[in-house]
N, C-alpha and C. Protein backbone atom coordinates (compact mmCIF):
# COMPACT_ATOMS: atom_id res chain seq x y z
N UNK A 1 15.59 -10.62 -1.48
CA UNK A 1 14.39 -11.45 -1.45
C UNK A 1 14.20 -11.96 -0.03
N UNK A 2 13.24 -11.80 0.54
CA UNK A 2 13.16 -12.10 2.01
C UNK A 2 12.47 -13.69 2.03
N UNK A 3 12.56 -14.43 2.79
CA UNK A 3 11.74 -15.65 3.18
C UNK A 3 10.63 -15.41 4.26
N UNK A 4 10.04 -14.54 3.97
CA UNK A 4 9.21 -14.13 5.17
C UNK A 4 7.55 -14.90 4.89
N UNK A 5 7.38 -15.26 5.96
CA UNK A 5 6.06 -16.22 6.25
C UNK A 5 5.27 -15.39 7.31
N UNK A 6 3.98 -14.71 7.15
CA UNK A 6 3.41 -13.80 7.43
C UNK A 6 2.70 -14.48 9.11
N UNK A 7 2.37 -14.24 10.38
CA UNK A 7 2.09 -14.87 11.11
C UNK A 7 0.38 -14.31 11.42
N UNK A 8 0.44 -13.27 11.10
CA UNK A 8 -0.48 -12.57 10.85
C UNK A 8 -1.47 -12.78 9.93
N UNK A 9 -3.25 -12.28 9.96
CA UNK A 9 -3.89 -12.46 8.85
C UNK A 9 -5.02 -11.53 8.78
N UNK A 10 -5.51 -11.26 7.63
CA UNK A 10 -6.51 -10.74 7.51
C UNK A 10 -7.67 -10.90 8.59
N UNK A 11 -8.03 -9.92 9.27
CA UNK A 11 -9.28 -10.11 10.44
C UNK A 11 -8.55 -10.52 11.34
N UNK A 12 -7.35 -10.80 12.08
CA UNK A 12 -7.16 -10.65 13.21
C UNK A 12 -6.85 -9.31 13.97
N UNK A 13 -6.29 -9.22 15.36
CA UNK A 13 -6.68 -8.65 15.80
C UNK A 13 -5.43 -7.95 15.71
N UNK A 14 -5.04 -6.52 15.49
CA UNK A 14 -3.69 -5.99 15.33
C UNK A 14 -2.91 -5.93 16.68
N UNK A 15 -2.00 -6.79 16.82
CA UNK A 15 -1.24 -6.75 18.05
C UNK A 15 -0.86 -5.10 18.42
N UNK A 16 -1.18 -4.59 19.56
CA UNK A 16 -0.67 -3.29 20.02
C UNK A 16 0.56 -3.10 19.83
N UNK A 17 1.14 -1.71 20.21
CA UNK A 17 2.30 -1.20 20.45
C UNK A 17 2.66 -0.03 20.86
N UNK A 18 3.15 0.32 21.57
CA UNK A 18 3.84 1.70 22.01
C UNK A 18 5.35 2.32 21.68
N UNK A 19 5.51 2.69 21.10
CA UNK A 19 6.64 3.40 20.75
C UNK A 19 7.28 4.91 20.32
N UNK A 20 8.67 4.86 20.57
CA UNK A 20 9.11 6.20 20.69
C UNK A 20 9.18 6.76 18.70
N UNK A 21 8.93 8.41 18.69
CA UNK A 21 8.47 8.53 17.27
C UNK A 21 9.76 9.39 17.19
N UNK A 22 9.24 10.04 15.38
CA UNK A 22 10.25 11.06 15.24
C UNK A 22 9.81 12.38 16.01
N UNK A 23 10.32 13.29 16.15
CA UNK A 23 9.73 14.53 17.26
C UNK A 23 10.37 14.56 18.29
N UNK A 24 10.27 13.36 18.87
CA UNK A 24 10.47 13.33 20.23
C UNK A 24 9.19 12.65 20.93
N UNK A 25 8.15 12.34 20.46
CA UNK A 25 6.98 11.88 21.11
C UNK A 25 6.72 9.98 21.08
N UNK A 26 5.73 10.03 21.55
CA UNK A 26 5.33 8.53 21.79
C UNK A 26 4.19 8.15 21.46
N UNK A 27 3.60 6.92 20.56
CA UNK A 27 2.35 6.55 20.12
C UNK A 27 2.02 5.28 20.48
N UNK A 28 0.71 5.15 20.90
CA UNK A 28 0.42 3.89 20.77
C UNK A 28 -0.77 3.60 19.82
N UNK A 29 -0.61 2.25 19.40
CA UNK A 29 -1.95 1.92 18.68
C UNK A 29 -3.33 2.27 19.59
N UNK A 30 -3.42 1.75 21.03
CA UNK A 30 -4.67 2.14 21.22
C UNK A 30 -4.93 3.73 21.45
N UNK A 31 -4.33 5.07 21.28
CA UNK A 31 -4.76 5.93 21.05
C UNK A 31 -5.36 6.21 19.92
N UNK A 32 -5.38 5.73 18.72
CA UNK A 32 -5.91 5.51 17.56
C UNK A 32 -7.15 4.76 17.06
N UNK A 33 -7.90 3.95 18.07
CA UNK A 33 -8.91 3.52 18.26
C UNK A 33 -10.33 4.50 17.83
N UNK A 34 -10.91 3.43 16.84
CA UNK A 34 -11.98 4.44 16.02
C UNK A 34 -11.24 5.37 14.87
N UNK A 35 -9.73 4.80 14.42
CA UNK A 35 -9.31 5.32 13.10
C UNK A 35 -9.04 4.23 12.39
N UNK A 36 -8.94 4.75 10.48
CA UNK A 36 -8.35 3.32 9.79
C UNK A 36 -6.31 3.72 9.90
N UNK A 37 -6.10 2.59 10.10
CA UNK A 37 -4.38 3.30 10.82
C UNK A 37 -3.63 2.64 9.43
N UNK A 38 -2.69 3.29 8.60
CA UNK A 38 -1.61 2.17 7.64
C UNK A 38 -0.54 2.22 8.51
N UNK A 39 -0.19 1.16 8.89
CA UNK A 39 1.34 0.73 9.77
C UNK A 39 1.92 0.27 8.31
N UNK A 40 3.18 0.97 7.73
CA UNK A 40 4.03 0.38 6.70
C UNK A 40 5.24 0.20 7.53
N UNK A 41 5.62 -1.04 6.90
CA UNK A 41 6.99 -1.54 7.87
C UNK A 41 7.82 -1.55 6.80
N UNK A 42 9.13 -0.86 6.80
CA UNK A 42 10.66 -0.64 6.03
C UNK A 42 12.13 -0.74 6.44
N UNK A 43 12.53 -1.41 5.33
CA UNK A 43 13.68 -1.68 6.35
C UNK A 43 14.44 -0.87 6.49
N UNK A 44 15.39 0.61 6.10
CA UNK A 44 15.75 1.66 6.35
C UNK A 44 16.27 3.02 5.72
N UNK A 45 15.66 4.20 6.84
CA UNK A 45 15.58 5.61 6.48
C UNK A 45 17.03 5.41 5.44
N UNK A 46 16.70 6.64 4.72
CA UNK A 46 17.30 6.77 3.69
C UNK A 46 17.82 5.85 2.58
N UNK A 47 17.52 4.78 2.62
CA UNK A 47 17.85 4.13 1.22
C UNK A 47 16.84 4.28 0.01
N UNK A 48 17.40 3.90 -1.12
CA UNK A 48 16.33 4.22 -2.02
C UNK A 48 15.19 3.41 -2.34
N UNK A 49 14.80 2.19 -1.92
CA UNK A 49 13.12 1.59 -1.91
C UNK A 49 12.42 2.66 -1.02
N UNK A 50 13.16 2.85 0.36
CA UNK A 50 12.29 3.11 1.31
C UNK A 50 11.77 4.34 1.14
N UNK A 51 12.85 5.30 0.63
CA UNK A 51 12.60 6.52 0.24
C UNK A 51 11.53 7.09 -0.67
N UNK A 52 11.61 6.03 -1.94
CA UNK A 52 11.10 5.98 -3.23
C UNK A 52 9.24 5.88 -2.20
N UNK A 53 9.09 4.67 -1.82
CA UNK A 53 7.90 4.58 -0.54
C UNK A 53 7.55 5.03 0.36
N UNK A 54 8.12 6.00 1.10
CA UNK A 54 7.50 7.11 1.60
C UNK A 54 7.16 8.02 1.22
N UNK A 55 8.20 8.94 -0.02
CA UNK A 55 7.96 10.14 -0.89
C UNK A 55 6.70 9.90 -1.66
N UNK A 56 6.58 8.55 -2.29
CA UNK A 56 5.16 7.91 -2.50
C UNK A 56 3.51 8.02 -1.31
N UNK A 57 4.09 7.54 -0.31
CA UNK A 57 2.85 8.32 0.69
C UNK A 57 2.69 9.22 1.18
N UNK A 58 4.01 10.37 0.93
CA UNK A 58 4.11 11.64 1.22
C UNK A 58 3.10 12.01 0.48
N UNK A 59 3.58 11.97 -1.52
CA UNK A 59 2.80 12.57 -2.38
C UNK A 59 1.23 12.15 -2.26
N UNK A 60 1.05 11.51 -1.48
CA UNK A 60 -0.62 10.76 -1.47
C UNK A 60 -1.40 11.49 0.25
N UNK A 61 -0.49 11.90 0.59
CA UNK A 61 -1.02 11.70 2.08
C UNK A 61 -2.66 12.56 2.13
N UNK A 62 -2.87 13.68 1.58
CA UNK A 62 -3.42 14.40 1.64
C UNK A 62 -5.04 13.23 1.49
N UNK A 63 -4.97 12.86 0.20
CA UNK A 63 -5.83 11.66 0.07
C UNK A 63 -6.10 10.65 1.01
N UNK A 64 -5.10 10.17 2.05
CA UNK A 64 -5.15 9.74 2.81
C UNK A 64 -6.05 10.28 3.97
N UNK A 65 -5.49 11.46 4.36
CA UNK A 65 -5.98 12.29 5.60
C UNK A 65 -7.60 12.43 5.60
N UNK A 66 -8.02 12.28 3.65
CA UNK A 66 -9.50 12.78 3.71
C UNK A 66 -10.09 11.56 4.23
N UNK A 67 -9.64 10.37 4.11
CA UNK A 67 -10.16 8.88 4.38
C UNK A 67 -10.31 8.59 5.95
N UNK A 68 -9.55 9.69 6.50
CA UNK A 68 -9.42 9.50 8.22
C UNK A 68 -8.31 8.24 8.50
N UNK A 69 -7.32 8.39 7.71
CA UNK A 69 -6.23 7.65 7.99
C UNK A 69 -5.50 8.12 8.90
N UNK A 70 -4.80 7.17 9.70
CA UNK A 70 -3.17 7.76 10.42
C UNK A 70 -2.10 6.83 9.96
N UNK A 71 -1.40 7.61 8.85
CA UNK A 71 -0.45 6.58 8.34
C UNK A 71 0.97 6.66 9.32
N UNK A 72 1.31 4.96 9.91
CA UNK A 72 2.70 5.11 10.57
C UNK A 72 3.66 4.43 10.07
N UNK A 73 4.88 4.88 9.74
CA UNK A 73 6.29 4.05 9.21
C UNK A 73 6.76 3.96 10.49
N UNK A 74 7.47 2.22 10.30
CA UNK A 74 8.25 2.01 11.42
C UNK A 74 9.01 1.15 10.41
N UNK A 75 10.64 1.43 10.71
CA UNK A 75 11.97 0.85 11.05
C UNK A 75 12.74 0.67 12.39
N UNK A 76 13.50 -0.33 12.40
CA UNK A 76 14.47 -0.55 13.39
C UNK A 76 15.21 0.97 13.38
N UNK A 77 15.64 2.03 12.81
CA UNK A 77 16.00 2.85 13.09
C UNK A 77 15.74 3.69 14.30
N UNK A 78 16.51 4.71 14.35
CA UNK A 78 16.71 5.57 15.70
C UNK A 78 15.91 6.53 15.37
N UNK A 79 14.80 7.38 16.37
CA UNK A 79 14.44 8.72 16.44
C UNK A 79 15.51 9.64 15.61
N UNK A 80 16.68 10.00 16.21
CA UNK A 80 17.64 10.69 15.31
C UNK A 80 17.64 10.34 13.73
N UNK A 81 17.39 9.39 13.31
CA UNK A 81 17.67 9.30 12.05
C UNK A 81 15.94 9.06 11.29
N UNK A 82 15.16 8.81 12.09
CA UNK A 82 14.12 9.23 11.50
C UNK A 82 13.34 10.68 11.92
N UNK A 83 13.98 11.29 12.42
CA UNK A 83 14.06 12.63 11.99
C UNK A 83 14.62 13.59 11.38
N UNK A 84 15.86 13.26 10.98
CA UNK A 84 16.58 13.13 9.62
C UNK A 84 15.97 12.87 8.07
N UNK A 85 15.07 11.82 7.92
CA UNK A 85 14.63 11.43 7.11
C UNK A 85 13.65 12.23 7.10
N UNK A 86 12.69 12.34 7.88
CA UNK A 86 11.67 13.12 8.14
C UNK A 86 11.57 14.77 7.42
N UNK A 87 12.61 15.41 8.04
CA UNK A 87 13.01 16.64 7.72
C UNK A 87 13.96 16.35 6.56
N UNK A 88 14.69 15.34 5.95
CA UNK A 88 15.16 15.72 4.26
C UNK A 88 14.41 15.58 3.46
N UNK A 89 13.12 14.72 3.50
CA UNK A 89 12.00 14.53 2.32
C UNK A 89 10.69 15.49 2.71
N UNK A 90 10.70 16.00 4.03
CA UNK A 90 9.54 16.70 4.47
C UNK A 90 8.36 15.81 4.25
N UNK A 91 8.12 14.56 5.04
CA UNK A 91 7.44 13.52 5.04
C UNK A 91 6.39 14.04 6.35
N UNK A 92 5.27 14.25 5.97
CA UNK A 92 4.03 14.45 7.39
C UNK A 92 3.50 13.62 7.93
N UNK A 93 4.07 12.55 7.97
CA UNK A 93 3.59 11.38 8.93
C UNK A 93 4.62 11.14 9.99
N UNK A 94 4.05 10.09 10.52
CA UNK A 94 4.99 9.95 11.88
C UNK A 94 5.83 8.21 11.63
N UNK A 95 7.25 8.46 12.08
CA UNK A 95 7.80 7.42 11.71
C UNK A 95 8.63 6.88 13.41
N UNK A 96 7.77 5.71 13.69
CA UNK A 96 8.37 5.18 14.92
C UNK A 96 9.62 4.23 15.29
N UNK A 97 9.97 4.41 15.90
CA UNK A 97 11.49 3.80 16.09
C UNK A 97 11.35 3.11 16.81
N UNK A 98 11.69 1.44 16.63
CA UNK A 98 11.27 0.28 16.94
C UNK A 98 12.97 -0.22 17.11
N UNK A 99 13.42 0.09 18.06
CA UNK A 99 14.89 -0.25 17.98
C UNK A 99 15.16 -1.40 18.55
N UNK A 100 14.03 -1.76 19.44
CA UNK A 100 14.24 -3.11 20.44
C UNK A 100 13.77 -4.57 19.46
N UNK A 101 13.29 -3.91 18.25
CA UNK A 101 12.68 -4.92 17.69
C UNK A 101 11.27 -5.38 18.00
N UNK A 102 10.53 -4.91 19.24
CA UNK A 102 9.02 -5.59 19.24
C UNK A 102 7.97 -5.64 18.59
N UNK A 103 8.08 -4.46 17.93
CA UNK A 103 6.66 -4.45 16.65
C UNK A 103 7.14 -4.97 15.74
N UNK A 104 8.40 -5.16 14.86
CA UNK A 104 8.45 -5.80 13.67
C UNK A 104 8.17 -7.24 14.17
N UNK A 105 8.57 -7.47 15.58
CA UNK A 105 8.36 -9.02 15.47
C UNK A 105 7.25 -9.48 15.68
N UNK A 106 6.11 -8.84 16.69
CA UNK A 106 4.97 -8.97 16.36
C UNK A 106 4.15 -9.19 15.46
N UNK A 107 4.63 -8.23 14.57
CA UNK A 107 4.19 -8.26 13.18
C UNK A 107 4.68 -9.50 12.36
N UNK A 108 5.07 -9.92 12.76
CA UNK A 108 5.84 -10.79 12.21
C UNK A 108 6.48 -10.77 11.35
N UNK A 109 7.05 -8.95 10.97
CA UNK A 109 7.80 -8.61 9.84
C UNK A 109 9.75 -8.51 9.51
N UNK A 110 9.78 -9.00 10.87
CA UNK A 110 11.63 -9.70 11.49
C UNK A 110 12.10 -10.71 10.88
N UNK A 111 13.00 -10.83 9.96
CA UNK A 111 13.08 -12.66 9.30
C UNK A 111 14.65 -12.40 8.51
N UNK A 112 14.80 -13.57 7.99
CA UNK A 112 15.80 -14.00 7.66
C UNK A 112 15.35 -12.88 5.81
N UNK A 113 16.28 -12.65 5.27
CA UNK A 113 16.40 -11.81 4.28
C UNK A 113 17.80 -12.05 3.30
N UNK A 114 17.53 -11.99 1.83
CA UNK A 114 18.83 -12.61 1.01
C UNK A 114 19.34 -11.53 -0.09
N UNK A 115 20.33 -10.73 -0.26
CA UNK A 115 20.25 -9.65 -0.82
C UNK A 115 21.61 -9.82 -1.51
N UNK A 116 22.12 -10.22 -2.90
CA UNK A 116 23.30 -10.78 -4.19
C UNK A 116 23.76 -11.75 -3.18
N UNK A 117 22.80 -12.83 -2.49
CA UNK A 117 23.26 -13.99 -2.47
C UNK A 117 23.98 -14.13 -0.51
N UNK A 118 23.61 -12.51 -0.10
CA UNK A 118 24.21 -12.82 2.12
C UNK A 118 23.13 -12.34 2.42
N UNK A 119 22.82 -13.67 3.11
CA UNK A 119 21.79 -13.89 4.31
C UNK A 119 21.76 -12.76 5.53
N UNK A 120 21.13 -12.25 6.16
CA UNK A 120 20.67 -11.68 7.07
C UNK A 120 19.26 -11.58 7.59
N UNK A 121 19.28 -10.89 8.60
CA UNK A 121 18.44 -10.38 9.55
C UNK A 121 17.86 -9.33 9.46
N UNK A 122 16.61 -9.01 9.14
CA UNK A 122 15.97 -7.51 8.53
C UNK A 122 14.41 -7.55 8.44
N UNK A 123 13.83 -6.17 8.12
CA UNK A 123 12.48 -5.81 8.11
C UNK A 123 12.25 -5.91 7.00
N UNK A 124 11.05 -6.67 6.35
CA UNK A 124 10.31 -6.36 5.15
C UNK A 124 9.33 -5.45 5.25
N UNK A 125 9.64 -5.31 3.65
CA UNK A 125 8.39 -4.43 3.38
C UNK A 125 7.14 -4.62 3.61
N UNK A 126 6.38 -4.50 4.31
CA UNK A 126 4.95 -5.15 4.43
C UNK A 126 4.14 -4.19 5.08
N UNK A 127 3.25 -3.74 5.04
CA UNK A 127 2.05 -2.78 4.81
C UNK A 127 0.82 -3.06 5.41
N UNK A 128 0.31 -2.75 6.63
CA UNK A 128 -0.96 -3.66 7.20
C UNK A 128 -1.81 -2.17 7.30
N UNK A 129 -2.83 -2.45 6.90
CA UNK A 129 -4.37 -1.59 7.49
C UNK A 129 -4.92 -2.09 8.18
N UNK A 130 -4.82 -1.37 9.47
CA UNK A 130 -5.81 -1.55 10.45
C UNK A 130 -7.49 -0.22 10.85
N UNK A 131 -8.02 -1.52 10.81
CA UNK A 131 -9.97 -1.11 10.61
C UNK A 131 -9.96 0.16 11.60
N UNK A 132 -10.66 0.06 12.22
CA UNK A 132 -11.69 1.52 13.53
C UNK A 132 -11.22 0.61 14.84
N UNK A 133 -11.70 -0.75 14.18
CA UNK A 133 -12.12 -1.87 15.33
C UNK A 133 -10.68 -2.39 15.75
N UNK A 134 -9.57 -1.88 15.28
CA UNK A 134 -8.58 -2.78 16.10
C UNK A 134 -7.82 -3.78 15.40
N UNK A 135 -8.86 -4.19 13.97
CA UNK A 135 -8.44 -5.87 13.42
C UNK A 135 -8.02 -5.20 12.31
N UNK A 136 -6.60 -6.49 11.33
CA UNK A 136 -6.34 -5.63 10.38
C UNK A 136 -7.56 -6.17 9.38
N UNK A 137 -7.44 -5.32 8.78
CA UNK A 137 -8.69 -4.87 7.08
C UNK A 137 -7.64 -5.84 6.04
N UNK A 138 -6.49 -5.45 5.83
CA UNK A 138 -6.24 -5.49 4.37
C UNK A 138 -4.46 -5.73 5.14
N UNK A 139 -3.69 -6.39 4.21
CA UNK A 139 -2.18 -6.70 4.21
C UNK A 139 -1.60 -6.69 3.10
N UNK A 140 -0.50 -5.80 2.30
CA UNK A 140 0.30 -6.08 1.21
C UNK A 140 1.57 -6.67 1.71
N UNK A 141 1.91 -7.74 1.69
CA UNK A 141 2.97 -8.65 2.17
C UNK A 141 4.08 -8.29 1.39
N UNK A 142 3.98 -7.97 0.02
CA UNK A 142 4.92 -8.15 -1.00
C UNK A 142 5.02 -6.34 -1.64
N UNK A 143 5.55 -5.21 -0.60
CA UNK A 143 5.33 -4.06 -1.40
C UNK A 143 6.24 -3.77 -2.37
N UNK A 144 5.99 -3.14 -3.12
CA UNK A 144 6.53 -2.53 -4.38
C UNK A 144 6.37 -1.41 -4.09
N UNK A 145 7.67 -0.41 -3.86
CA UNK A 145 7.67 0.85 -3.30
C UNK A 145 6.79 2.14 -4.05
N UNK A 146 7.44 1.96 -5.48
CA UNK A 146 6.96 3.03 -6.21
C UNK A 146 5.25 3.03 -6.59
N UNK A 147 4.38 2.03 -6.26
CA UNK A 147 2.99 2.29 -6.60
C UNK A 147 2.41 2.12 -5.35
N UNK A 148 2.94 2.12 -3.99
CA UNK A 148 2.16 1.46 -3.06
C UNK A 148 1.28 2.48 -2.55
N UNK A 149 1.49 4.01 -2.51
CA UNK A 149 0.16 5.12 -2.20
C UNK A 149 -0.87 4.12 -2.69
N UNK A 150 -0.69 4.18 -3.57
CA UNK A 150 -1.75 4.49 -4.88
C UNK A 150 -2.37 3.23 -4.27
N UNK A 151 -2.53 1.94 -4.22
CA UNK A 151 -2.76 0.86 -3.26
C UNK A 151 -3.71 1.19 -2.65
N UNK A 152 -3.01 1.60 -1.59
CA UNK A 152 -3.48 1.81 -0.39
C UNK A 152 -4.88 2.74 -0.41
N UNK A 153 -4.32 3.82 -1.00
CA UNK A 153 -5.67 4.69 -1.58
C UNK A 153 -6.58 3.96 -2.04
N UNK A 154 -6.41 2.91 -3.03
CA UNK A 154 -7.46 2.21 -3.94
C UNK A 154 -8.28 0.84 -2.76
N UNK A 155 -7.81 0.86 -2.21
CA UNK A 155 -7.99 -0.24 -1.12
C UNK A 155 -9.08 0.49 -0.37
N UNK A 156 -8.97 1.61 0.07
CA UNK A 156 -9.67 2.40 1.09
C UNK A 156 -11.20 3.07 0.42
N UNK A 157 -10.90 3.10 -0.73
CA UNK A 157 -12.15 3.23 -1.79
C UNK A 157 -13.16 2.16 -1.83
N UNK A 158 -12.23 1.10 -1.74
CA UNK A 158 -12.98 -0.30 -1.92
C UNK A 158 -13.47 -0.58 -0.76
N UNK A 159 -13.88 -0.07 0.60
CA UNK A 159 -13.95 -0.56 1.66
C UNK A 159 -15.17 0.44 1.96
C-alpha cells in the first residue's frame, strides 16, 4: 500500500524528460509533441503486477496505436533488464530507464511504500495521459494492473 500524495494534477503541464530506453535509444517528451502520450509508471520488470500490466497494454496496444498514442513504461530499472522484459513478453512499446530517479520524482510517483507491514522506498503504480498540448488529460493514481488497457482505451474514447 503506498502513501503516495499525487503533486501533480489534471491540466497541468507534464513536466519533461529525457531518458535512456530499452534498445539502446533515448526519448524525450518533447519529441512527442502533437501526440496523446500514456507514461505508466511501475515499480519492477518482471514481477507479477507489473507484468500482468504491461502484457495488459501489450494485448491492447494495437487499439492504442489507432488513437495516435505513444505508450511509455518507466521503472527505476536498467536498460538491460528492460530489455529483458521487453524481449520475454514481446512488449512493443518502449520502456525507459529512469535509474537516477528524475521522472518518477517529478512525477511525483517516488514515495514511501508498505508491503506485509516494511516500509520502503519505491514507484507506484500510476498512469498519466498526456494531451497533443503537453498538459496531462487524465491520471489513474490507484492502478489495478489487470484492467488498466482497457481504461485507458475507454478514456481515449471519451475524449
Amino acid at each position: 500500500m503506498a502513501e503516495l500524495v499525487l503533486k501533480l494534477k489534471e491540466g497541468d503541464p507534464a513536466p519533461s524528460f529525457s531518458a535512456p530506453t530499452n534498445g539502446g535509444g533515448t526519448i524525450s517528451l518533447s519529441e512527442l509533441c502533437g501526440k496523446n502520450v500514456v507514461l505508466f509508471f511501475y515499480p519492477k520488470d518482471n514481477t507479477p503486477g507489473c507484468t500482468i500490466e504491461a502484457c495488459g497494454i501489450r494485448d491492447h496496444f494495437e487499439g492504442l496505436k489507432k488513437k495516435n498514442v505513444v505508450v511509455l513504461g518507466v521503472s527505476t530499472d536498467s536498460v538491460k533488464s528492460h530489455d529483458k522484459f521487453v524481449e520475454k513478453f514481446r512488449l512493443p512499446f518502449v520502456l525507459l530507464a529512469d535509474e537516477d530517479r528524475k521522472i518518477v520524482e517529478a512525477y511525483g510517483v517516488w514515495g514511501r511504500k508498505s508491503f506485509m507491514g516494511v516500509k520502503y522506498m519505491g514507484t507506484s503504480r500510476v498512469t498519466f495521459l498526456i494531451g497533443p498540448d503537453g498538459n496531462i488529460r487524465k491520471i489513474w493514481p490507484k492502478v489495478k494492473p489487470l484492467n488498466h488497457a482497457a481504461e485507458i482505451l475507454a478514456a481515449l474514447r471519451e475524449a
